[in-house]
Protein backbone atom coordinates (compact mmCIF):
# COMPACT_ATOMS: atom_id res chain seq x y z
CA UNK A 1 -130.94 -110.49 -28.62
CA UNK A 2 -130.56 -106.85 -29.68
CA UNK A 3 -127.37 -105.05 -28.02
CA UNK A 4 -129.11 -101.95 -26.20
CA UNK A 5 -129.86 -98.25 -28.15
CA UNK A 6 -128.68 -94.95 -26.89
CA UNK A 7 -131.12 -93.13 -24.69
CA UNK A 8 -131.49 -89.76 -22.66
CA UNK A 9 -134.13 -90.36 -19.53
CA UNK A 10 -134.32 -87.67 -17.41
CA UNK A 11 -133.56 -88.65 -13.66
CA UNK A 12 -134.34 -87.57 -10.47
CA UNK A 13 -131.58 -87.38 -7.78
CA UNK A 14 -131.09 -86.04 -4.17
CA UNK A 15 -129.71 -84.12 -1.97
CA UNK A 16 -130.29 -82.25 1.76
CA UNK A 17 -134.17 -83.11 1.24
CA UNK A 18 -133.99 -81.53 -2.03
CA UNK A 19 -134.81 -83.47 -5.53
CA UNK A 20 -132.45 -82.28 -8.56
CA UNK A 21 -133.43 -82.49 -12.11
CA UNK A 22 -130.65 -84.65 -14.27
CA UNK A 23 -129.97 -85.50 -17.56
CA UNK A 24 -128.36 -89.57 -18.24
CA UNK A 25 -127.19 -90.25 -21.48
CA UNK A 26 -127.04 -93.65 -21.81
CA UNK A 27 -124.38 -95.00 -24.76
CA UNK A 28 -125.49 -97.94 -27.13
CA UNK A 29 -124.04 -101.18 -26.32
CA UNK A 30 -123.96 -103.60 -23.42
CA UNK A 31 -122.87 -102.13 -20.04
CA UNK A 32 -121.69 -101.95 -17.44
CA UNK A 33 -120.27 -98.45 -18.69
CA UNK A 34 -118.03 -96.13 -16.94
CA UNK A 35 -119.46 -92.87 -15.26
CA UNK A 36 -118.69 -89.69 -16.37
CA UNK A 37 -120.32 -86.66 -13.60
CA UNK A 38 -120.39 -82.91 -14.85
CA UNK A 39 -120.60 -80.23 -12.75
CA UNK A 40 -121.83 -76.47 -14.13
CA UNK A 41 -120.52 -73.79 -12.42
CA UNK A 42 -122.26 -70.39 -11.37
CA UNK A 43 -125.18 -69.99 -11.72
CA UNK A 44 -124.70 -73.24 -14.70
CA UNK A 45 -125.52 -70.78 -18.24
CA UNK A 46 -123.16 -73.18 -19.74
CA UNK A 47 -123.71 -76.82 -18.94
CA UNK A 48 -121.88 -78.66 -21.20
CA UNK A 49 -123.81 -81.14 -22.88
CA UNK A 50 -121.74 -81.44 -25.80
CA UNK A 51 -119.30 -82.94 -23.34
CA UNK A 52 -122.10 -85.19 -22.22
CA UNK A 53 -122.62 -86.25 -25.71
CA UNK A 54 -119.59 -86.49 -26.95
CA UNK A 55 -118.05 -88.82 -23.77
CA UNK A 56 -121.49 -91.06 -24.42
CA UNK A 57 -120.23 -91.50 -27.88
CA UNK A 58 -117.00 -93.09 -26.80
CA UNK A 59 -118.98 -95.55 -24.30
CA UNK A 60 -119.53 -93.31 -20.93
CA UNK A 61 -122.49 -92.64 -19.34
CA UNK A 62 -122.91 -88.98 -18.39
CA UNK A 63 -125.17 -87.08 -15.94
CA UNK A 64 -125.49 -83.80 -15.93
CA UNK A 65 -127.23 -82.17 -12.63
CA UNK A 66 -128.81 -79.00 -11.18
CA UNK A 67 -127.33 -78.04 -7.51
CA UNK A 68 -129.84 -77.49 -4.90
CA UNK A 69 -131.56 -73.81 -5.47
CA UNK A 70 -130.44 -73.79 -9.56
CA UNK A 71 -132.42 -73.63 -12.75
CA UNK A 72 -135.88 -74.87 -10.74
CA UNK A 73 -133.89 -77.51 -8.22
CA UNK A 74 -135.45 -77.49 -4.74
CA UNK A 75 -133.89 -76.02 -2.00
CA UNK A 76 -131.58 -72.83 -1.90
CA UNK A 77 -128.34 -72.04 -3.45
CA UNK A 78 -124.57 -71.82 -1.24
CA UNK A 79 -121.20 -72.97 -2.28
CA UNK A 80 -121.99 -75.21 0.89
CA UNK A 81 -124.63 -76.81 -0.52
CA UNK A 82 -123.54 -77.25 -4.15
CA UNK A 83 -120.34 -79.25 -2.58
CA UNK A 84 -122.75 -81.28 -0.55
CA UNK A 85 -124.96 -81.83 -3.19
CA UNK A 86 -122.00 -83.17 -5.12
CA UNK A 87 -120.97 -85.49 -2.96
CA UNK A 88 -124.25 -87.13 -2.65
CA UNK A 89 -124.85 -86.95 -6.07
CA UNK A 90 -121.72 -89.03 -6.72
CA UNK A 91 -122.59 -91.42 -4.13
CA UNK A 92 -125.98 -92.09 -5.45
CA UNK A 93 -124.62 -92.72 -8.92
CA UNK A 94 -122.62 -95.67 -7.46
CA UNK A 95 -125.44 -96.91 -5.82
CA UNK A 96 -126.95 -99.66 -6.52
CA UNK A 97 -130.02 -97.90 -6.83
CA UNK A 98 -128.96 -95.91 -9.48
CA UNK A 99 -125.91 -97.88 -11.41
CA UNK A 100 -127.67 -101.21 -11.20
CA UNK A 101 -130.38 -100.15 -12.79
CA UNK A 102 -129.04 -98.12 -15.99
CA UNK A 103 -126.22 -100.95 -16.35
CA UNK A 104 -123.16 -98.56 -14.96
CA UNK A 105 -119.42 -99.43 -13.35
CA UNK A 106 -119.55 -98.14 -9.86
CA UNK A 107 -115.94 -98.73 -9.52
CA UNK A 108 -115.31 -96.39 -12.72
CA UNK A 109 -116.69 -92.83 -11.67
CA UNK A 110 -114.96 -89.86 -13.05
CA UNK A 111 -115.87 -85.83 -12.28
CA UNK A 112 -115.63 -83.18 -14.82
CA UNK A 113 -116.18 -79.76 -13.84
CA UNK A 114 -115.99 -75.89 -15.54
CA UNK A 115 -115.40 -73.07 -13.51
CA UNK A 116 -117.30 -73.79 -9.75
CA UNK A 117 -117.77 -77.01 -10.82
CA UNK A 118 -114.35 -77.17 -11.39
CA UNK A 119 -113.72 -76.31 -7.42
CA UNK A 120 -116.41 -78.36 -6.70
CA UNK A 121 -115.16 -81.56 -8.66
CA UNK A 122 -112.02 -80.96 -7.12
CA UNK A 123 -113.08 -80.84 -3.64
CA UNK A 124 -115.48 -83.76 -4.34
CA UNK A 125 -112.80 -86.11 -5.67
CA UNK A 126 -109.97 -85.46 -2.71
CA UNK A 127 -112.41 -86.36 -0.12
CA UNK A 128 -113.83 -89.96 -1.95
CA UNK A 129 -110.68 -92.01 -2.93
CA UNK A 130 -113.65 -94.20 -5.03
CA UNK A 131 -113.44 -91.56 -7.60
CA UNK A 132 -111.09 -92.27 -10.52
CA UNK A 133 -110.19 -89.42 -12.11
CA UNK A 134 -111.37 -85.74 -11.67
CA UNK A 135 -110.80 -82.67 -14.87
CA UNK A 136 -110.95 -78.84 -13.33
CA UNK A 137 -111.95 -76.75 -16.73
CA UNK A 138 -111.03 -73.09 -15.97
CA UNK A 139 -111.63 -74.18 -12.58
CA UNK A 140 -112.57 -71.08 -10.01
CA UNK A 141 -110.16 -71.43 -7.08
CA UNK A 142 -112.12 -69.77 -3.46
CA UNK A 143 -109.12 -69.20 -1.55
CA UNK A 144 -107.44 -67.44 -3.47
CA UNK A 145 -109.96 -65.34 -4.18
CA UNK A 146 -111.23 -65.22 -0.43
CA UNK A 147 -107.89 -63.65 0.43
CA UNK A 148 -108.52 -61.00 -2.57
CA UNK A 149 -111.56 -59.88 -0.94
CA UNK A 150 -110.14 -59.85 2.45
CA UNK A 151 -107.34 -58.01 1.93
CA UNK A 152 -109.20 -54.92 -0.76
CA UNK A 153 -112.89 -53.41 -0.22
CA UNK A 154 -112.85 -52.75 -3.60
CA UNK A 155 -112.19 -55.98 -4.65
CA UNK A 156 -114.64 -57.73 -2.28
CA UNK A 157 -117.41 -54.69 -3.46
CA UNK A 158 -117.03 -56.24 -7.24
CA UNK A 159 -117.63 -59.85 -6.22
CA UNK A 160 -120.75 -58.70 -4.71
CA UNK A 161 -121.79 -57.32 -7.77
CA UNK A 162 -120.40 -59.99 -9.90
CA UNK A 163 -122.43 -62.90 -8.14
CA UNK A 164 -126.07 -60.26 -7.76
CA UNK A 165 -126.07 -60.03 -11.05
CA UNK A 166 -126.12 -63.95 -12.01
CA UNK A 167 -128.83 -64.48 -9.52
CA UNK A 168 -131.95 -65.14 -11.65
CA UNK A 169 -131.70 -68.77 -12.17
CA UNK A 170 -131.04 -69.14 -8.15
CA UNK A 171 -132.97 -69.36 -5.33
CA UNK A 172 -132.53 -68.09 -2.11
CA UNK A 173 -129.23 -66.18 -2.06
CA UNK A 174 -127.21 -62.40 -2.85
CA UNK A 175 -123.66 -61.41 -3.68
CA UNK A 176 -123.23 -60.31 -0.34
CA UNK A 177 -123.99 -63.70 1.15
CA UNK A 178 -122.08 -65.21 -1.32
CA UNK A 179 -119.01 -63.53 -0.64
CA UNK A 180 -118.99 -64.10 2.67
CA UNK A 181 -119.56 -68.02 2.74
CA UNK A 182 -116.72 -67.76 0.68
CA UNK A 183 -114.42 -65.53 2.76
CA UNK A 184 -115.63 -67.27 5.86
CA UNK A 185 -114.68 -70.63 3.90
CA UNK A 186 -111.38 -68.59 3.65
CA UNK A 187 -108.23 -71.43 2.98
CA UNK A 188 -110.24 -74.61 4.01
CA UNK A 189 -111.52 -73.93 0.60
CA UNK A 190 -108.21 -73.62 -1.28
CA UNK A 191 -107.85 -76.04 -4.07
CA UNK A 192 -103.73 -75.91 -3.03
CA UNK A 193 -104.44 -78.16 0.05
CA UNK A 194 -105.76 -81.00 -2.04
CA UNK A 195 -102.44 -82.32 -3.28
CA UNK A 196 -101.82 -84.91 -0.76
CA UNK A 197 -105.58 -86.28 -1.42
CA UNK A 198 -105.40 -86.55 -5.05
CA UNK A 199 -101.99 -87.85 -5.35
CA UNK A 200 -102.70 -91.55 -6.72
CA UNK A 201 -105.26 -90.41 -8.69
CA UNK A 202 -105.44 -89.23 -12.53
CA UNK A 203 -106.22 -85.01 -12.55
CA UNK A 204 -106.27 -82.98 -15.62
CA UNK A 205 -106.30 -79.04 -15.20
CA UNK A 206 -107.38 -77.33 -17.92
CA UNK A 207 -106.68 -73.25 -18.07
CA UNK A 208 -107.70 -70.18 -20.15
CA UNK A 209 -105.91 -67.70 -21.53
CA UNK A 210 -108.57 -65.21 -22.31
CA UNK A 211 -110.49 -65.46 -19.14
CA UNK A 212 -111.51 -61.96 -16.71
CA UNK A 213 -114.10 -64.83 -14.93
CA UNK A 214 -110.85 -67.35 -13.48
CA UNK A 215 -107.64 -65.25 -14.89
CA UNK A 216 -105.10 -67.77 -15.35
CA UNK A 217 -102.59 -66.12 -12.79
CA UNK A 218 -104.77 -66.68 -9.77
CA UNK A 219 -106.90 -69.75 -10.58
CA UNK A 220 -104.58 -71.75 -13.13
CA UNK A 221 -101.10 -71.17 -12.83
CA UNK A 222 -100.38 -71.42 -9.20
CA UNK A 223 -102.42 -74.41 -8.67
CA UNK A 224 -100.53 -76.21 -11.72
CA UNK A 225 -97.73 -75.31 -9.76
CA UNK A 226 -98.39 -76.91 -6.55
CA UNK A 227 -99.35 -79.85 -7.78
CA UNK A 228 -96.75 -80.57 -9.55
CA UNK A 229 -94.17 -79.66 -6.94
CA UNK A 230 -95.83 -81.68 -4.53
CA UNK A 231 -95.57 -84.17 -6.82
CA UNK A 232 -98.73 -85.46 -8.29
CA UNK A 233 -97.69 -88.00 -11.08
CA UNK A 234 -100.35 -88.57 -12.65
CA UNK A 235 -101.54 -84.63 -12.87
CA UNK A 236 -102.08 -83.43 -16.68
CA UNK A 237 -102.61 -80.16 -17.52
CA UNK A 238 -103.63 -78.51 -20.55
CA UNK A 239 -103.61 -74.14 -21.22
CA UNK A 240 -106.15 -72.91 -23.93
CA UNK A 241 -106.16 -69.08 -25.56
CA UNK A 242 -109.80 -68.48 -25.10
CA UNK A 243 -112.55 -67.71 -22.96
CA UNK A 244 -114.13 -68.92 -19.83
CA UNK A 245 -116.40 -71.20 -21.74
CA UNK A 246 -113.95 -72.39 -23.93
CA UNK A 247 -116.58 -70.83 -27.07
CA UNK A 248 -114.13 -70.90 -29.78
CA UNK A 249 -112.60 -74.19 -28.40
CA UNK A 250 -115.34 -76.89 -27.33
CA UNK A 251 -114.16 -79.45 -29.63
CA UNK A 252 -110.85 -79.01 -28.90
CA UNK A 253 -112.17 -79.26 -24.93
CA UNK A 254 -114.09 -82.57 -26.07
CA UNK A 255 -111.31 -84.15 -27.73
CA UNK A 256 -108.86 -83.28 -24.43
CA UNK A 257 -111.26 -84.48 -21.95
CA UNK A 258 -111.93 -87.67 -23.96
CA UNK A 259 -108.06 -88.42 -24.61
CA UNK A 260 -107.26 -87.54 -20.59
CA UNK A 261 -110.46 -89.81 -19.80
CA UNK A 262 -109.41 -93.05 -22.23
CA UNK A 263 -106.02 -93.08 -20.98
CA UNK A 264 -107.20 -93.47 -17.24
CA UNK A 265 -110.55 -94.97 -17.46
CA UNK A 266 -111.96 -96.44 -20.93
CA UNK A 267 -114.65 -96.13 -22.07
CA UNK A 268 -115.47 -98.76 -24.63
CA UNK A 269 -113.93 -102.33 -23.31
């Protein structure tokens, strides 16, 4: 009997009454293989599929999703809804639905997120002790930057502008409303709280050094910091001199995220 070929369907999952358009990439080789979820952030111009392939090639099987109200997704776009749509999205993975059909580990999901996604990932993984393991890449901390906005017009006044002008992939949303899900969200949504809930489990935080999206002093730094204080010992953290998409570093990204990944959760067995 021949041992089973790489292959790349495209899935369908849900969320809220919304279907979201997802990539798979199935690795060669018998199953079942571990999970590996990543999460775009806003509005998701970088989606990191060479993550995707590059974790398949070391025996994980990766999905890449749309949130609700993204890139042709049903529904409409909030931070509300892209958490939400995470969570279900990582339960339906482990579902027997999903993971007994393409041949998958439901007991071996991990979440991999850049910038929002990295919040979201976060957020996703302290409330579902089933997740393994959970990597923050220049990972966009909202309370923090909810207490920015709060406390300067100004600074609230360039959010606004910041998030209209990343609107044309998204449905159903402005700046304005953005910013102020966000600052009513205000602490519940600071990534700080989440030490107690991810204390058993493997987290790697990865920061930038060249970054004006998630500047290391607010979204990186501090949140190293309380972690490891509180403690967390199995927290790993990695800090990068380049951009908020890593350009000038994705293979150095790939290699970190697969090393952090095989030391918590292999993938070939």
């Amino acid at each position: 009997m021949l041992a089973p070929t790489a292959r790349t369907p495209m899935v369908t999952l849900e969320s809220g009454g919304a279907r979201l358009p997802a990539v798979l990439h199935l690795p060669a080789g018998p199953g079942p293989h571990p999970i590996v979820l990543l999460m775009h952030g806003f509005p998701g111009a970088e989606r990191n599929f060479d993550l995707a392939q590059s974790l398949r090639r070391w025996g994980y099987a990766t999905v890449v999703f749309h949130y609700r109200g993204s890139w042709g997704a049903e529904g409409e776009w909030s931070w509300a809804n892209a958490l939400e749509d995470a969570r279900n999205v990582s339960d339906a993975v482990m579902g027997r639905d999903f993971a007994g059909v393409y041949d998958l580990d439901p007991h071996r999901l991990a979440l991999v997120g850049h910038s929002m996604g990295g919040f979201v990932a976060l957020m996703t993984a302290a409330a579902n002790p089933s997740i393994r393991a959970v990597v923050s890449v220049a990972g966009f901390d909202f309370g923090p930057v909810a207490a920015l906005c709060r406390a300067d017009a100004a600074t609230k006044a360039e959010y606004v502008e910041g998030f209209d002008a990343e609107l044309l992939p998204l449905r159903g949303t402005s700046g304005a409303a953005l910013v102020s899900e966000m600052m009513e969200a205000g602490e519940k949504w600071s990534l700080r709280r989440l030490a107690p809930h991810l204390a058993d489990r493997p987290t790697l935080l990865i920061g930038t050094g060249r970054d004006s999206v998630t500047p290391a002093e607010v979204h990186h730094h501090p949140l190293v910091d309380n972690f490891a204080t509180y403690p967390m010992p199995r927290l790993e953290h990695q800090f990068f001199d380049t951009d908020h998409q890593l350009s000038d570093h994705r293979d150095v990204l790939a290699d970190t995220v697969r090393g952090f990944l095989g030391r918590q959760m292999p993938g070939h067995q």
